[in-house]
C-alpha atoms as a PDB file:
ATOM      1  CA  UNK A   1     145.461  92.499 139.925  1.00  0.00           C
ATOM      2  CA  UNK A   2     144.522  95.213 137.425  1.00  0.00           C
ATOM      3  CA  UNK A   3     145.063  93.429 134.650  1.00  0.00           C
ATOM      4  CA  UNK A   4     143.106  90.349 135.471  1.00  0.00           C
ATOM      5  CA  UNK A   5     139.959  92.984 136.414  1.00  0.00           C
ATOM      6  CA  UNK A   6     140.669  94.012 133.005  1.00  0.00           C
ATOM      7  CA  UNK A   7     140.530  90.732 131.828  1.00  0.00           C
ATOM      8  CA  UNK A   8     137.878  89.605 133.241  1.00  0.00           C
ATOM      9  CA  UNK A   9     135.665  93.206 131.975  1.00  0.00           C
ATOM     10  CA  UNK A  10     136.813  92.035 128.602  1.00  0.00           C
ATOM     11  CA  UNK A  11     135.727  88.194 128.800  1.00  0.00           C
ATOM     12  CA  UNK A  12     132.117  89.307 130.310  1.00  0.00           C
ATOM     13  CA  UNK A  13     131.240  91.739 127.961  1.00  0.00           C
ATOM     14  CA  UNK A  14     132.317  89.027 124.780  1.00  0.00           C
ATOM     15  CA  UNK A  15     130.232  86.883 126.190  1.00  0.00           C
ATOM     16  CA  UNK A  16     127.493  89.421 126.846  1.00  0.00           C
ATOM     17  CA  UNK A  17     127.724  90.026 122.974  1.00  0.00           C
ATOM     18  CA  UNK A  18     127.693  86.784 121.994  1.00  0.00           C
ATOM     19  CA  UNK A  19     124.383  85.877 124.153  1.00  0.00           C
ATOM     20  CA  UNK A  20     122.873  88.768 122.187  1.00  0.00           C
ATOM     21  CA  UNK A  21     120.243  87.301 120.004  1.00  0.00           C
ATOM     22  CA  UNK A  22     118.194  89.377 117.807  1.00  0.00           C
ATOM     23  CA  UNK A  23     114.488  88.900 116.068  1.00  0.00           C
ATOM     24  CA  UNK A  24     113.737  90.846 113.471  1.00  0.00           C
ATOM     25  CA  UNK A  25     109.343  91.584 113.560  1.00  0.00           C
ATOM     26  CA  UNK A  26     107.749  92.504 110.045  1.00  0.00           C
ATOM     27  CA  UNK A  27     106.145  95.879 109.671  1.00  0.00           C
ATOM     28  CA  UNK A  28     102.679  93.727 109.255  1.00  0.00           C
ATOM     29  CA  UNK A  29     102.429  91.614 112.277  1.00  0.00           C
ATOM     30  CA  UNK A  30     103.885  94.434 114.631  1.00  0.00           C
ATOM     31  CA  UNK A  31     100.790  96.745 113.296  1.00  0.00           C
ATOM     32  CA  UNK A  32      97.966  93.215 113.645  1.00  0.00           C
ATOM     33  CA  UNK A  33      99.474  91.542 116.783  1.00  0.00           C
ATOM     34  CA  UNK A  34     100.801  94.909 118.605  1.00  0.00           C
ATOM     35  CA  UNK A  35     105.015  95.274 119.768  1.00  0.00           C
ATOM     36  CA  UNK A  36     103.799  94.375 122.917  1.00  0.00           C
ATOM     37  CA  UNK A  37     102.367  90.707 122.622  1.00  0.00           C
ATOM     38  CA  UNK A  38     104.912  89.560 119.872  1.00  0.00           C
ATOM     39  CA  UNK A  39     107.234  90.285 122.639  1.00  0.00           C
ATOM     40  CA  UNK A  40     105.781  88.483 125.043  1.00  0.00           C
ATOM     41  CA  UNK A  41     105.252  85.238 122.814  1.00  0.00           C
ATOM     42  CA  UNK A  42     109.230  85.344 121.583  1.00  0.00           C
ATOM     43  CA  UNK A  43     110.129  85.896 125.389  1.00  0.00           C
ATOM     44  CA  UNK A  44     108.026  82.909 126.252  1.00  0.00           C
ATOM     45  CA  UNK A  45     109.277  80.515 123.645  1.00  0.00           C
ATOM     46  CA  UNK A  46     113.076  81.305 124.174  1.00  0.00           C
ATOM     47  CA  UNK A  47     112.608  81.406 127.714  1.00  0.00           C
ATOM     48  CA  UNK A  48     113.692  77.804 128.210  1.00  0.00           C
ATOM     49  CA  UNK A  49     116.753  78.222 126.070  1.00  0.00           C
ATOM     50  CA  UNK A  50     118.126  81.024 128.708  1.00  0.00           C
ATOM     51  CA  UNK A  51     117.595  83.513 125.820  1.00  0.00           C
ATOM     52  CA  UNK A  52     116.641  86.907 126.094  1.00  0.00           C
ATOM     53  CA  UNK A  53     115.673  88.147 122.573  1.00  0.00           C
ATOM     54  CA  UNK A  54     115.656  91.708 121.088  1.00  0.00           C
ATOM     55  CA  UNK A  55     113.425  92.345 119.144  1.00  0.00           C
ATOM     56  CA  UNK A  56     113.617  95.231 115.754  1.00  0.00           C
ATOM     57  CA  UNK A  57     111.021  95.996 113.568  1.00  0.00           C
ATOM     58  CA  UNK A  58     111.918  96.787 110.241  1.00  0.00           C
ATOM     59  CA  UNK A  59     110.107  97.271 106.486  1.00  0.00           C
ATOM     60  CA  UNK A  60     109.556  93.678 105.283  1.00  0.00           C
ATOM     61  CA  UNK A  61     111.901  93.036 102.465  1.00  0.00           C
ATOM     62  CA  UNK A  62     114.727  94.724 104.432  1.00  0.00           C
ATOM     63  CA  UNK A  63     114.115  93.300 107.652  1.00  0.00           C
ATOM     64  CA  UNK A  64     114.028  89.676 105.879  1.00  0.00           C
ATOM     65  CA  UNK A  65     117.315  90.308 104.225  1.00  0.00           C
ATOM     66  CA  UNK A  66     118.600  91.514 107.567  1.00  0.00           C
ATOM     67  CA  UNK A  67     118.173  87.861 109.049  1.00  0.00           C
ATOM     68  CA  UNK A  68     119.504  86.158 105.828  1.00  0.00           C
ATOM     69  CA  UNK A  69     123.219  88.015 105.931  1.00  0.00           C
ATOM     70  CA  UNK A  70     122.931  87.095 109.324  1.00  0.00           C
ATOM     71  CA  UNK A  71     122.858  90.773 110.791  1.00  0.00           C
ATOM     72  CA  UNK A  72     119.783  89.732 112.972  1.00  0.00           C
ATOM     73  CA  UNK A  73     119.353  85.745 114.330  1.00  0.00           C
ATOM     74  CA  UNK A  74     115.773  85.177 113.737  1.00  0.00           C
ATOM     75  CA  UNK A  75     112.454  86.154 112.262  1.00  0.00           C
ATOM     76  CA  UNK A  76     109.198  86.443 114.274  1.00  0.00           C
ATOM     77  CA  UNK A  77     106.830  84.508 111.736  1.00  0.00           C
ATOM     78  CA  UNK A  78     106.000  84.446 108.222  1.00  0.00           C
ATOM     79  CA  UNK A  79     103.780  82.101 105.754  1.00  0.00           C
ATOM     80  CA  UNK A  80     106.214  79.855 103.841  1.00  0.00           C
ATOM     81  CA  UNK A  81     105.541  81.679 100.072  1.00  0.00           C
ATOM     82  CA  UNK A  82     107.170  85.024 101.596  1.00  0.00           C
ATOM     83  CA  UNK A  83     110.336  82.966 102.082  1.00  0.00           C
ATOM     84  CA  UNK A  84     111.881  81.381  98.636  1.00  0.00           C
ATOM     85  CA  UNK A  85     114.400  84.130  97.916  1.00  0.00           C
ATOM     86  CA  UNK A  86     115.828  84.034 101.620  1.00  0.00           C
ATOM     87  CA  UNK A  87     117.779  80.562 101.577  1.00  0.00           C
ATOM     88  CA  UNK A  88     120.192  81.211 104.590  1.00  0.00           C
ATOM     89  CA  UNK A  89     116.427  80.972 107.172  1.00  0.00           C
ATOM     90  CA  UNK A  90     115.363  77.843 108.460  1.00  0.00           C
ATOM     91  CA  UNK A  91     111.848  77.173 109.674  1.00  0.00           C
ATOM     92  CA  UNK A  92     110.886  75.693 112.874  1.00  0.00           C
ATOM     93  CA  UNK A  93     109.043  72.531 112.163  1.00  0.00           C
ATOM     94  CA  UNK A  94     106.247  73.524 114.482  1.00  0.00           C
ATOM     95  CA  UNK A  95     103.997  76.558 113.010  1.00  0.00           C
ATOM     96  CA  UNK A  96     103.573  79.093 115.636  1.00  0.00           C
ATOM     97  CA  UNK A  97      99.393  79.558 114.351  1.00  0.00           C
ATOM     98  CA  UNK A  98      97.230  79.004 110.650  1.00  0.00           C
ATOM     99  CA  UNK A  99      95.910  82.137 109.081  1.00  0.00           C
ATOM    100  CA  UNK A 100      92.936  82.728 107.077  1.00  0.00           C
ATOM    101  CA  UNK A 101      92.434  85.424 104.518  1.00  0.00           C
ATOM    102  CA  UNK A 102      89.198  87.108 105.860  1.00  0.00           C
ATOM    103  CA  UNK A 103      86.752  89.987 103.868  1.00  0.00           C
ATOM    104  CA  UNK A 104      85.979  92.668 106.219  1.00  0.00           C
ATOM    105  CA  UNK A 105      83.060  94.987 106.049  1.00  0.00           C
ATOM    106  CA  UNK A 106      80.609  97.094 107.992  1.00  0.00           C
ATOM    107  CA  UNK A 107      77.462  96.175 105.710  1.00  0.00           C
ATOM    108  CA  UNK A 108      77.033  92.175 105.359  1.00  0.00           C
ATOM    109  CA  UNK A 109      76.127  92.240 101.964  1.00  0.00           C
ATOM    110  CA  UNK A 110      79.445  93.492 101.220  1.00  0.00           C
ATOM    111  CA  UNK A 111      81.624  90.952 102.456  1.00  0.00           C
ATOM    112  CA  UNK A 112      82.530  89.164  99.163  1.00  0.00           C
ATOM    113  CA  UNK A 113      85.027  89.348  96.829  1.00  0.00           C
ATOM    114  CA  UNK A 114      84.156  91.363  94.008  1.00  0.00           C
ATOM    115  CA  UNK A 115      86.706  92.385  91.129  1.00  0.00           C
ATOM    116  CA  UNK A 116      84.426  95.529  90.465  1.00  0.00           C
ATOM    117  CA  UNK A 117      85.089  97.052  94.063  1.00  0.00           C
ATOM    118  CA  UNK A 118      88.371  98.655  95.239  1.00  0.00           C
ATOM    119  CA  UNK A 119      89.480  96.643  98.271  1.00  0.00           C
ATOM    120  CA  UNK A 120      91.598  97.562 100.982  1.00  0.00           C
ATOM    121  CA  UNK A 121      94.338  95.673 101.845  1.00  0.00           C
ATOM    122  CA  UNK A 122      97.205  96.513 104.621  1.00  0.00           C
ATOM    123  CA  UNK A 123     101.219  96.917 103.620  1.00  0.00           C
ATOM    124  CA  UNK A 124     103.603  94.470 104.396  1.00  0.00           C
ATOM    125  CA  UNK A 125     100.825  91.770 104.468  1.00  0.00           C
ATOM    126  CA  UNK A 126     102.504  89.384 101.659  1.00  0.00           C
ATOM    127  CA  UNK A 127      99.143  86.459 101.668  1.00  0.00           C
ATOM    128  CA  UNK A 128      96.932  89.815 100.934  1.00  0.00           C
ATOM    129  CA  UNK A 129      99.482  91.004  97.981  1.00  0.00           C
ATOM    130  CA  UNK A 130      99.567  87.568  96.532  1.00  0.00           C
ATOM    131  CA  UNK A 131      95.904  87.070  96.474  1.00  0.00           C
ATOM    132  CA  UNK A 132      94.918  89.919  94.528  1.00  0.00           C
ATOM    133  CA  UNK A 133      97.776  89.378  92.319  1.00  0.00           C
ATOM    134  CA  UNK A 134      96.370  85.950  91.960  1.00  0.00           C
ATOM    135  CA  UNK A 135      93.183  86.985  91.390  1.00  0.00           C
ATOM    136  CA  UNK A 136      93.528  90.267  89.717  1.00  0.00           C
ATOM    137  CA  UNK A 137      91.410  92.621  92.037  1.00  0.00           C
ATOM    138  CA  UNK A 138      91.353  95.858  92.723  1.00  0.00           C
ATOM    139  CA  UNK A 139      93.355  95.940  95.797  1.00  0.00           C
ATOM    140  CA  UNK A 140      94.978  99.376  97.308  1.00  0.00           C
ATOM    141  CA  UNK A 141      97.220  99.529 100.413  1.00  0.00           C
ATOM    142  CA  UNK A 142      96.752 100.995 103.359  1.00  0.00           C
ATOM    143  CA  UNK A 143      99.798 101.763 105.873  1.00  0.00           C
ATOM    144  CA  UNK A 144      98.082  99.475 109.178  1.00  0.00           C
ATOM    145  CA  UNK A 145      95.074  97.711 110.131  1.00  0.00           C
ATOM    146  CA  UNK A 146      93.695 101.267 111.960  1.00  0.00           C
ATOM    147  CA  UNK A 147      94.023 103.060 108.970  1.00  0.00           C
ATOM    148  CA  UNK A 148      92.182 100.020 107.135  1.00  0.00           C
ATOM    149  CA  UNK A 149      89.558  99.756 109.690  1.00  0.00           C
ATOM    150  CA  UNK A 150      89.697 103.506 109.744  1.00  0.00           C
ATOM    151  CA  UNK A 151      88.732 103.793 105.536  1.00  0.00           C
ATOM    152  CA  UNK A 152      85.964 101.451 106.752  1.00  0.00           C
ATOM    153  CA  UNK A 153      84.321 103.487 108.566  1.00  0.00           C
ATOM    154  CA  UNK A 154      84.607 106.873 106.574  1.00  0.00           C
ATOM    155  CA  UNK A 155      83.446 104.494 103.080  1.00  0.00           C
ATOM    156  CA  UNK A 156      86.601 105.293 101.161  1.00  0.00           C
ATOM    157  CA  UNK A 157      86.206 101.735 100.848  1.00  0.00           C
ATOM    158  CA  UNK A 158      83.359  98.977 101.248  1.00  0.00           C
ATOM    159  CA  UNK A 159      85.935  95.937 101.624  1.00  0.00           C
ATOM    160  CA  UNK A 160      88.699  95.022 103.636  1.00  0.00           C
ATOM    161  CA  UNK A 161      90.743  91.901 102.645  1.00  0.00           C
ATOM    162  CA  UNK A 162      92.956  90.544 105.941  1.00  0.00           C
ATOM    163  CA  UNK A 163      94.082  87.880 107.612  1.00  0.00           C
ATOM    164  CA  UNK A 164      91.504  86.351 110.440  1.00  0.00           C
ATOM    165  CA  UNK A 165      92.348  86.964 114.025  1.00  0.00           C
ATOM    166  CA  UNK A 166      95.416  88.891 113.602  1.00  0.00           C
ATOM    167  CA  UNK A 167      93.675  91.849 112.047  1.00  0.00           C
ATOM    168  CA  UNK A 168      91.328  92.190 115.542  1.00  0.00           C
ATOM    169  CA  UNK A 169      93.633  93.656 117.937  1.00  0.00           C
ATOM    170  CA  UNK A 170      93.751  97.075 116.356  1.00  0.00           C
ATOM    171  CA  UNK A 171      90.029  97.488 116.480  1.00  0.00           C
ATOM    172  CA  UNK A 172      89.696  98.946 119.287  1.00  0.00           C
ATOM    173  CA  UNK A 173      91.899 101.859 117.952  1.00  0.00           C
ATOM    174  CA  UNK A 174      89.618 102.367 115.031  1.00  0.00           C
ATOM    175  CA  UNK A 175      86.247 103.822 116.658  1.00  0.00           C
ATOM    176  CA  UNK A 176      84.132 101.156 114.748  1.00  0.00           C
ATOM    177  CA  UNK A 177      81.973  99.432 117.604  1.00  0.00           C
ATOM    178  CA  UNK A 178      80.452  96.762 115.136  1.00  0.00           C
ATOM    179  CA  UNK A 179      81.990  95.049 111.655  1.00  0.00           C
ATOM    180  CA  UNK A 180      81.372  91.712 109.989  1.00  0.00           C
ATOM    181  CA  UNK A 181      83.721  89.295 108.922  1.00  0.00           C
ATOM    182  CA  UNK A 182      83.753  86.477 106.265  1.00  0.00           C
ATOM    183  CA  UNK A 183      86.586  83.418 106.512  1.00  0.00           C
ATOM    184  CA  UNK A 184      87.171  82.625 102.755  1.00  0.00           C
ATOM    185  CA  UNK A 185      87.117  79.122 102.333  1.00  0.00           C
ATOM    186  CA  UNK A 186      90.684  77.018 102.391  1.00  0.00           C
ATOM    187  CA  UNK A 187      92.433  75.691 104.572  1.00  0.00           C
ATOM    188  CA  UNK A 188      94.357  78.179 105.794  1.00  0.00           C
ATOM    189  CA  UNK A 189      98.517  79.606 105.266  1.00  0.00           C
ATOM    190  CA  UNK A 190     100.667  78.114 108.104  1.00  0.00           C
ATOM    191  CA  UNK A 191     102.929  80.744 109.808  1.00  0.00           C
ATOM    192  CA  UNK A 192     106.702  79.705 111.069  1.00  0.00           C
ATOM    193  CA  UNK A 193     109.127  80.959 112.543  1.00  0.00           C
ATOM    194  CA  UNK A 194     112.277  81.281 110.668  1.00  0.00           C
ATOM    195  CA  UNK A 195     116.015  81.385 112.306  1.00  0.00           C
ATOM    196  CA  UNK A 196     119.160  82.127 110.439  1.00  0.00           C
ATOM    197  CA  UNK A 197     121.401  78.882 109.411  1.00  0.00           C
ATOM    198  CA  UNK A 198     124.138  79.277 111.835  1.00  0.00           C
ATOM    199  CA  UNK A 199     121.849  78.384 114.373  1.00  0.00           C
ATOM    200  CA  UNK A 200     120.519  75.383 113.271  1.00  0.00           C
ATOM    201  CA  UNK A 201     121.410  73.854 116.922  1.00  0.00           C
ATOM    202  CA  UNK A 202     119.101  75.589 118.260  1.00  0.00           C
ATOM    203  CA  UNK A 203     116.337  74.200 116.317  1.00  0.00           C
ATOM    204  CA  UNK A 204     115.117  71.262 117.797  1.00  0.00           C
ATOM    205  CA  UNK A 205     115.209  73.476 120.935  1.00  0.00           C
ATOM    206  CA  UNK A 206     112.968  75.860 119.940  1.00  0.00           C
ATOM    207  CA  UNK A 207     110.646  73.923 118.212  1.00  0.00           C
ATOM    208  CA  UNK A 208     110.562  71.996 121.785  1.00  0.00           C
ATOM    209  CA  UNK A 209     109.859  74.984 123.368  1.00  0.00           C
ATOM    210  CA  UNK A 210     106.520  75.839 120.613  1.00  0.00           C
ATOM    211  CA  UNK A 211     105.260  72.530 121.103  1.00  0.00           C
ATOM    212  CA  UNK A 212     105.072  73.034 124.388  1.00  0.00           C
ATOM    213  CA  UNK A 213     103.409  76.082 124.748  1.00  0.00           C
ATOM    214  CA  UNK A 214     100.980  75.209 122.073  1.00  0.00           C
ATOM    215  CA  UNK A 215     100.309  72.059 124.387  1.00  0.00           C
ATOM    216  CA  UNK A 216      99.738  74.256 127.478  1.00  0.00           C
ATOM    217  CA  UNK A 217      97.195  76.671 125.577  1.00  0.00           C
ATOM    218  CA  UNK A 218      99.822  79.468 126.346  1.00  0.00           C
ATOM    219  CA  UNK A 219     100.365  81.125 122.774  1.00  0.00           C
ATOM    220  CA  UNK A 220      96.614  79.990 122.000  1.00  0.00           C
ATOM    221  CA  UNK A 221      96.084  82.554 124.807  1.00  0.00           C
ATOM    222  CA  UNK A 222      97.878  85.131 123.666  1.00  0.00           C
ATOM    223  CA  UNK A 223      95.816  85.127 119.479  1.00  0.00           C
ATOM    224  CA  UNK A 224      93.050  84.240 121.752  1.00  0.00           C
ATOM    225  CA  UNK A 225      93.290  87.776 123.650  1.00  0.00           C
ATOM    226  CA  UNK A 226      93.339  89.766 120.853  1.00  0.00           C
ATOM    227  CA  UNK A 227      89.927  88.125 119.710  1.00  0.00           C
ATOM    228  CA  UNK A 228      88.890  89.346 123.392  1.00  0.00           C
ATOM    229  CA  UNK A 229      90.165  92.860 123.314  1.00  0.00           C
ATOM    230  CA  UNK A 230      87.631  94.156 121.113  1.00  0.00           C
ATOM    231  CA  UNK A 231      84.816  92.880 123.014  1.00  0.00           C
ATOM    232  CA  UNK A 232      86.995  94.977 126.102  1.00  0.00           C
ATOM    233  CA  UNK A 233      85.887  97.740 124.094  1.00  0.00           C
ATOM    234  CA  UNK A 234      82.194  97.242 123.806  1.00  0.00           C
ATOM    235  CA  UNK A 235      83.200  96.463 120.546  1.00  0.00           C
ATOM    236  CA  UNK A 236      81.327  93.222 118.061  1.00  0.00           C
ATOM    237  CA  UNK A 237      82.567  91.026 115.253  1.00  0.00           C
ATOM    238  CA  UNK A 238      79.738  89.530 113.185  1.00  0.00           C
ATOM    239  CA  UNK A 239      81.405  86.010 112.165  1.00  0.00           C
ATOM    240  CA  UNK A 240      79.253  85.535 109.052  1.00  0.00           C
ATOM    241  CA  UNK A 241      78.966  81.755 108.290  1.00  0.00           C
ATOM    242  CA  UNK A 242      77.943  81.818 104.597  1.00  0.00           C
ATOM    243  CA  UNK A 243      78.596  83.609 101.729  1.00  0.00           C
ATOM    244  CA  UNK A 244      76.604  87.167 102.459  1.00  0.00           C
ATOM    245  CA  UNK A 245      75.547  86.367  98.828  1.00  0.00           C
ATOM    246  CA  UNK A 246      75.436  82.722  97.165  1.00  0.00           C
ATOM    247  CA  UNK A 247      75.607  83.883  93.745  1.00  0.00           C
ATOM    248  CA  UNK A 248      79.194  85.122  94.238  1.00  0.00           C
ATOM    249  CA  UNK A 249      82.407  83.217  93.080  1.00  0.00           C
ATOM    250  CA  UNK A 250      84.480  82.253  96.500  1.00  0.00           C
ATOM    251  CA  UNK A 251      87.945  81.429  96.074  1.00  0.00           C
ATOM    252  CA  UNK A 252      90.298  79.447  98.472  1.00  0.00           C
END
């Protein structure tokens, strides 16, 4: 009898291992979406599949090549140019949302790119990186979007270069109570979710389960409530719906 109770310990906790699944979360959209809500959207979408993520938050380079060895199962989201060197990830058809790159600032007239003005930009935010590479401008990282917002507000810098709606959640954390934002024109990066090779059944699955809940508004709702959460804090984003100054060069 004791050895099948032994038996038995051992076969449930193998199995308990193997159900373990693990998402690795970049530094960058932990610090614009907040721990708590990427949770809550991975929970939601592997719900269905009687998975239980866990979720680790890691530098972005070494959480990426984390997921490709196949230490960790699956990561959270990233734009397709952060993902060439990683070959062993596959992305989920469906994208989970389309980012913008958007120039903040708390004076209107500053909301351009201009190549003779330091810009702030936040680490780990590969679209940012790549467009001032691309560009050549002046751009200088900052460790999070409320340190960002932060060197708004104390004019250590006049420009903030982001991505759209998942920069707003940490504004509330930032003591600004007014800013402006400009969309640069384009049509926007595409962000995926990527899963390691060796569970490519699970794909069609998955991208199922995104469908679905981008059918029933429910991960709309989540981006949608961190566009609301600043408002929560008597807080006001200035959308600004052409260029703040029309003799500037705009780039896609």
């Amino acid at each position: 009898m004791k050895l099948l109770i032994a038996v038995a310990t051992i076969l449930f906790a193998l199995q308990s291992v193997a159900k373990e699944y693990n998402i690795n979360v970049s530094e960058s959209m932990s610090f614009h979406l907040g721990k708590k809500q990427v949770e809550q959207i991975f929970t939601a979408i592997y719900a269905p599949l009687n998975i239980a993520p866990r979720f680790h938050y890691l530098p972005s380079q070494r959480g990426l090549r984390w997921v490709n060895l196949g230490q960790f199962d699956a990561e959270a989201g990233r734009v397709e140019s952060a993902m060439h060197q990683f070959d062993s990830l596959i992305p989920i058809p469906t994208p989970l949302a389309t980012v913008r790159l958007a120039v903040f600032c708390l004076d209107p007239r500053f909301c351009q790119i201009n190549h003779k003005e330091g810009m702030i930009i936040i680490e780990g935010s590969l679209l940012s990186v790549q467009f001032c590479e691309r560009l050549a401008l002046n751009c200088h990282a900052v460790q999070n979007t409320i340190s960002a917002f932060q060197a708004l507000a104390k004019s250590h810098s006049r420009q903030l270069l982001a991505t759209d709606h998942f920069s707003i959640g940490s504004l509330c954390d930032s003591g600004l109570r007014k800013i402006y934002m400009y969309i640069l024109p384009g049509q926007g990066v595409e962000v995926r979710h990527y899963i390691h090779e060796k569970h490519r059944p699970l794909l069609s699955k998955i991208d199922l389960s995104i469908k679905d809940k981008l059918a029933n508004g429910e991960l709309n709702a989540f981006i949608d409530r961190l566009s609301h959460e600043f408002a929560n804090c008597n807080g006001e984003i200035i959308k600004l719906v052409v260029p703040p100054n029309t003799t500037a060069q705009w780039y896609p």
